[in-house]
Protein backbone atom coordinates (compact mmCIF):
# COMPACT_ATOMS: atom_id res chain seq x y z
CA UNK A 1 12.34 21.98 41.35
CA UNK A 2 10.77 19.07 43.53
CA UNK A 3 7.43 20.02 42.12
CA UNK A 4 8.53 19.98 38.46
CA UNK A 5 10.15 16.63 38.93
CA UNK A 6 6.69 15.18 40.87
CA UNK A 7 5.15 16.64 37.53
CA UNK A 8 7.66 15.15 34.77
CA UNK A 9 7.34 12.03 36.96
CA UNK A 10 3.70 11.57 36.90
CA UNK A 11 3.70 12.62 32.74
CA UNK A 12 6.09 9.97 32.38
CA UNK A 13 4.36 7.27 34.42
CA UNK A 14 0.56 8.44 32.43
CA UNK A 15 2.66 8.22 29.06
CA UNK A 16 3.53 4.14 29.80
CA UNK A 17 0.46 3.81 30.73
CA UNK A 18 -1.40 5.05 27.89
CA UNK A 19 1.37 3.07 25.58
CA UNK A 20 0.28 -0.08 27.34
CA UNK A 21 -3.31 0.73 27.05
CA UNK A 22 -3.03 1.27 23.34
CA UNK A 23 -1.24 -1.98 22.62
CA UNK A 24 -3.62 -3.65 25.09
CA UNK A 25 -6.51 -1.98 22.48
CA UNK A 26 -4.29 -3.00 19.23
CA UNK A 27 -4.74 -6.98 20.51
CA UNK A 28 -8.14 -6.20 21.12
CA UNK A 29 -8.70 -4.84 17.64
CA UNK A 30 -6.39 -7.81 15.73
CA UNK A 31 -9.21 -10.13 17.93
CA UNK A 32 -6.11 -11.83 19.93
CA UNK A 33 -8.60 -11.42 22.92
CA UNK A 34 -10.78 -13.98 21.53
CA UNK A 35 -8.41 -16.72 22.40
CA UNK A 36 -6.28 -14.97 24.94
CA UNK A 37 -6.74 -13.07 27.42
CA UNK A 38 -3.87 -11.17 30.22
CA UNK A 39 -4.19 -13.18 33.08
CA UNK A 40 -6.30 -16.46 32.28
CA UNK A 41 -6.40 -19.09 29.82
CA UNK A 42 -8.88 -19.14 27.06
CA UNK A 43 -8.44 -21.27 24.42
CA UNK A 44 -4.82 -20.14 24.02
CA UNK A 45 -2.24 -18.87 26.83
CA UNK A 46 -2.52 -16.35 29.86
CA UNK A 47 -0.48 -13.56 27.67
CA UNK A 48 0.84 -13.67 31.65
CA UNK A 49 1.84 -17.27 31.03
CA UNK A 50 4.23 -16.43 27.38
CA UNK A 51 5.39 -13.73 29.13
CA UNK A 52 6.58 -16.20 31.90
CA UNK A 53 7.50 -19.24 29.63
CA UNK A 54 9.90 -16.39 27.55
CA UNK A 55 11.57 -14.43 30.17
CA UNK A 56 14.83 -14.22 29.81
CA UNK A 57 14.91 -15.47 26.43
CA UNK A 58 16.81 -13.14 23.80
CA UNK A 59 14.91 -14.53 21.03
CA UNK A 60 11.70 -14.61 22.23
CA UNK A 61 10.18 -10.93 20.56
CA UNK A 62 11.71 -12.48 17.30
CA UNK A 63 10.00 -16.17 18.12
CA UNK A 64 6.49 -14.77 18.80
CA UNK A 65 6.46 -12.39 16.23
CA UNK A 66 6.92 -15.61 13.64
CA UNK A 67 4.24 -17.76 15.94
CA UNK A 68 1.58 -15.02 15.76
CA UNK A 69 1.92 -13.84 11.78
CA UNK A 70 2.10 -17.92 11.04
CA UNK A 71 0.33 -19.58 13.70
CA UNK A 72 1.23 -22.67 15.60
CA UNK A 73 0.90 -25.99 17.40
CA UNK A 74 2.17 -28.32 19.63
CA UNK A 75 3.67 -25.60 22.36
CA UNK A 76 0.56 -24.93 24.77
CA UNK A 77 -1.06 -28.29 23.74
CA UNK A 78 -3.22 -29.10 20.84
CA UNK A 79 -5.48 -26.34 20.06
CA UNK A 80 -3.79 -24.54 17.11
CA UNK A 81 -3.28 -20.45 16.46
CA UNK A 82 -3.98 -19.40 13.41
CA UNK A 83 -2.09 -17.57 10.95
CA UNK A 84 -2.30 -13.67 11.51
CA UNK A 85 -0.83 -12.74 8.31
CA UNK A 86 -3.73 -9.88 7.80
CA UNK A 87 -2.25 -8.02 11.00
CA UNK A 88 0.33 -5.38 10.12
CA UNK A 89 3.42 -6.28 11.12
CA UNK A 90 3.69 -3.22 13.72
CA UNK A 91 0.56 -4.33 14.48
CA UNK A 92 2.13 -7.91 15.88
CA UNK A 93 5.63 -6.17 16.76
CA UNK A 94 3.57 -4.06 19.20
CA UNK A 95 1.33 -6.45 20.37
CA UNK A 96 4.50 -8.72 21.04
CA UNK A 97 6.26 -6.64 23.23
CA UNK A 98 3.42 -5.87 25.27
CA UNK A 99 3.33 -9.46 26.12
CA UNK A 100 6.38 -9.71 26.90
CA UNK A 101 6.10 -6.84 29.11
CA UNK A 102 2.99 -8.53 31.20
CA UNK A 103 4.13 -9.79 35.18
């Protein structure tokens, strides 16, 4: 029983993992990782840095998702984003939440 647990335990932990890794790949794909990157600034925000500057905030997955498919200003300083309307919008819902999930 211990042994099967240790085993469902490490499948689960390999699944998140690979989840991560594949939304990591999707921004990398969608070229966010031209301007971003996970843990310094670029051009745009640390995606550490949203992460931090939305925690806690219930509409931030809905916020971002609007920022990223229609670009902004004015919130990290005056470099704009662009508009990422050519991104499937799993594509940015995905990409999104990964962000969110960065520490």
């Amino acid at each position: 029983m211990k042994r099967l647990l240790a085993v469902s335990a490490a499948t689960l932990g390999l699944l998140l993992a690979s989840g991560a890794q594949a939304d990591e790949k999707i921004a990398q794909a969608n070229g966010c990782m031209t301007c971003h990157q996970i843990d310094k600034k670029i051009l745009g925000p640390s995606f550490k840095d949203v992460a931090a500057k939305y925690k806690g905030d219930k509409a931030a997955e809905a916020t971002l998702i609007k920022k990223v498919k229609d670009g902004g200003k004015g919130v990290w300083g005056e470099m704009p984003m662009p508009p990422n309307a050519h991104v499937k919008d799993a594509d940015i819902t995905a990409i999104v939440k990964w962000i969110l999930a960065q520490k």
